[in-house]
Protein backbone atom coordinates (compact mmCIF):
# COMPACT_ATOMS: atom_id res chain seq x y z
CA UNK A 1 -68.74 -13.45 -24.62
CA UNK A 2 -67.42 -16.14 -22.66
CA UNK A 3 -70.09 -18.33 -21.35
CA UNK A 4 -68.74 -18.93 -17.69
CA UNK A 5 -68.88 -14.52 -17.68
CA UNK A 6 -72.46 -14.90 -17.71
CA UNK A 7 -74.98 -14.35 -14.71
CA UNK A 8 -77.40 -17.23 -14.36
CA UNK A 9 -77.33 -21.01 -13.60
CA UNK A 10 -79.61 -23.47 -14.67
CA UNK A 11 -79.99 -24.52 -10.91
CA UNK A 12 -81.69 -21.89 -9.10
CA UNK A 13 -81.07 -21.08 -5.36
CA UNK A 14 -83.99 -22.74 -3.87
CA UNK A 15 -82.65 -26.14 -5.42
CA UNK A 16 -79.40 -25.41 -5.03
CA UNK A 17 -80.02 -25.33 -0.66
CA UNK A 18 -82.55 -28.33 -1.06
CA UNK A 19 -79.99 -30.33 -2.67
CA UNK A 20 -77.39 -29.37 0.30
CA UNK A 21 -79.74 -30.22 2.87
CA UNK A 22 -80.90 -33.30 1.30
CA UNK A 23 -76.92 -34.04 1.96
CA UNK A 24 -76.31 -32.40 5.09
CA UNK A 25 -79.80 -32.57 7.10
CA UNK A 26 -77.91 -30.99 10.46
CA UNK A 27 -76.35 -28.14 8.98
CA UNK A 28 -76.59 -24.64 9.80
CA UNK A 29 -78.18 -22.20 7.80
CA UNK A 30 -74.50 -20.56 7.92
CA UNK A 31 -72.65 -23.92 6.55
CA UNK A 32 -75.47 -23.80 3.87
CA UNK A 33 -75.23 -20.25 2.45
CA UNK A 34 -71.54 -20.33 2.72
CA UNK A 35 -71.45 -23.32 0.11
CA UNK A 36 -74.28 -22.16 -1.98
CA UNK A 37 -72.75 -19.09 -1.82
CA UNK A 38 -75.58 -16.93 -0.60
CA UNK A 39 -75.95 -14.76 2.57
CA UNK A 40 -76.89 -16.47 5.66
CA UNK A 41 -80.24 -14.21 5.60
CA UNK A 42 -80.91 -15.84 1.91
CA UNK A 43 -80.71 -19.23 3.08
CA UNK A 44 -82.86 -18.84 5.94
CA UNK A 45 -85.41 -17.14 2.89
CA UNK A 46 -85.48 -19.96 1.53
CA UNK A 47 -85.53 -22.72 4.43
CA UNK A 48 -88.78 -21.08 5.41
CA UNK A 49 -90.14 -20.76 1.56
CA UNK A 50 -89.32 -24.70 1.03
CA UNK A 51 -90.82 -25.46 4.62
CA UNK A 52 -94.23 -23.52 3.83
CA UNK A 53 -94.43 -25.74 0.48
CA UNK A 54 -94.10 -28.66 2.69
CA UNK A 55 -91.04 -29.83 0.91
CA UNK A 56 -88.85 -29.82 4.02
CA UNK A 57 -89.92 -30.52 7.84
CA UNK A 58 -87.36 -28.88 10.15
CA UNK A 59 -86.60 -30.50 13.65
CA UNK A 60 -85.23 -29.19 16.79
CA UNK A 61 -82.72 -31.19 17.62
CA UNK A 62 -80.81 -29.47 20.98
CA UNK A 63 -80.10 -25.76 19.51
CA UNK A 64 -79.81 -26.52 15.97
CA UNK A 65 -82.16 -27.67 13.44
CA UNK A 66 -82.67 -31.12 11.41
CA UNK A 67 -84.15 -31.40 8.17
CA UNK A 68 -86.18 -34.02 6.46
CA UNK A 69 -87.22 -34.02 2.76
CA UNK A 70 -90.34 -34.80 1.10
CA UNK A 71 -89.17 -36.73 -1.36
CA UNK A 72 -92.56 -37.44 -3.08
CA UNK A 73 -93.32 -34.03 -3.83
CA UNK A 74 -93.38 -33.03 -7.24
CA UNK A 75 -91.12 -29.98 -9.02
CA UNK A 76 -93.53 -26.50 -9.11
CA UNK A 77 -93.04 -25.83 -12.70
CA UNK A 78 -95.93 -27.19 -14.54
CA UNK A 79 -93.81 -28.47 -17.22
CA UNK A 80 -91.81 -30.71 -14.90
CA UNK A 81 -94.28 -31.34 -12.28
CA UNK A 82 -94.25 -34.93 -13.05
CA UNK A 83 -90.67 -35.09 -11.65
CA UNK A 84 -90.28 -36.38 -8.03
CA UNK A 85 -88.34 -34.14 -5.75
CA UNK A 86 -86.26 -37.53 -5.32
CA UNK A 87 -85.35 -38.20 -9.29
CA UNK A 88 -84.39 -33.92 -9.18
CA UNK A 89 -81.87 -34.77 -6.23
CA UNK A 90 -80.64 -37.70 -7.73
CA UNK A 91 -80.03 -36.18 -10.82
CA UNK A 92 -77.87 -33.57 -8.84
CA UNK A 93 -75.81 -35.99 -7.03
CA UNK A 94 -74.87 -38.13 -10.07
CA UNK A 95 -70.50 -38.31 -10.87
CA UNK A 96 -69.40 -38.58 -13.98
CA UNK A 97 -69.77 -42.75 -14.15
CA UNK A 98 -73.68 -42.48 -13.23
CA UNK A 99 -74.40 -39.21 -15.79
CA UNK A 100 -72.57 -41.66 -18.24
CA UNK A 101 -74.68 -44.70 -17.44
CA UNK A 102 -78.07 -42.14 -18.31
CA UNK A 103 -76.83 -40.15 -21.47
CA UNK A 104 -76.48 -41.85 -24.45
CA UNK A 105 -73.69 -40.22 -26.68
């Protein structure tokens, strides 16, 4: 079986819309699921599951909404929860040059 045939992502969906919002803090729930590529009703799921865990503060800003991360949070899993939500978002917005800098080959 061809590996990109598969169903599952190491990323899950939850990190997948932090990491977008950590990059796009004014975007709509709609800009958001359609480049996660989840439904709109998904997204907003998981907005409001990441705002209860106090990893995201949303902000009315006219009619739309503005997000700020906490960034000293820890990841949930108790086998990573001495990673800062900041080192898991960097890690997701390294190119190729930075990933090289960090791997040794």
């Amino acid at each position: 079986m061809n590996p990109n045939e598969t169903n599952w992502h190491f990323i899950t969906n939850h990190g997948l819309v932090l990491s977008y919002i950590a990059n796009n803090p004014s975007h709509t729930a709609r800009e958001i699921s359609n480049e996660v590529n989840i439904t709109e009703r998904t997204t907003h799921k998981i907005i409001k599951d990441l705002e209860i865990a106090g990893y995201i503060k949303k902000e009315k800003q006219g009619r739309n909404n503005s997000y700020t991360i906490e960034t000293d949070l820890r990841l949930r899993h108790p086998s990573k929860d001495h990673v800062s939500i900041s080192k898991f978002l960097d890690a997701l917005s390294l190119d190729e040059t930075d990933y090289k800098k960090h791997i040794n080959y």
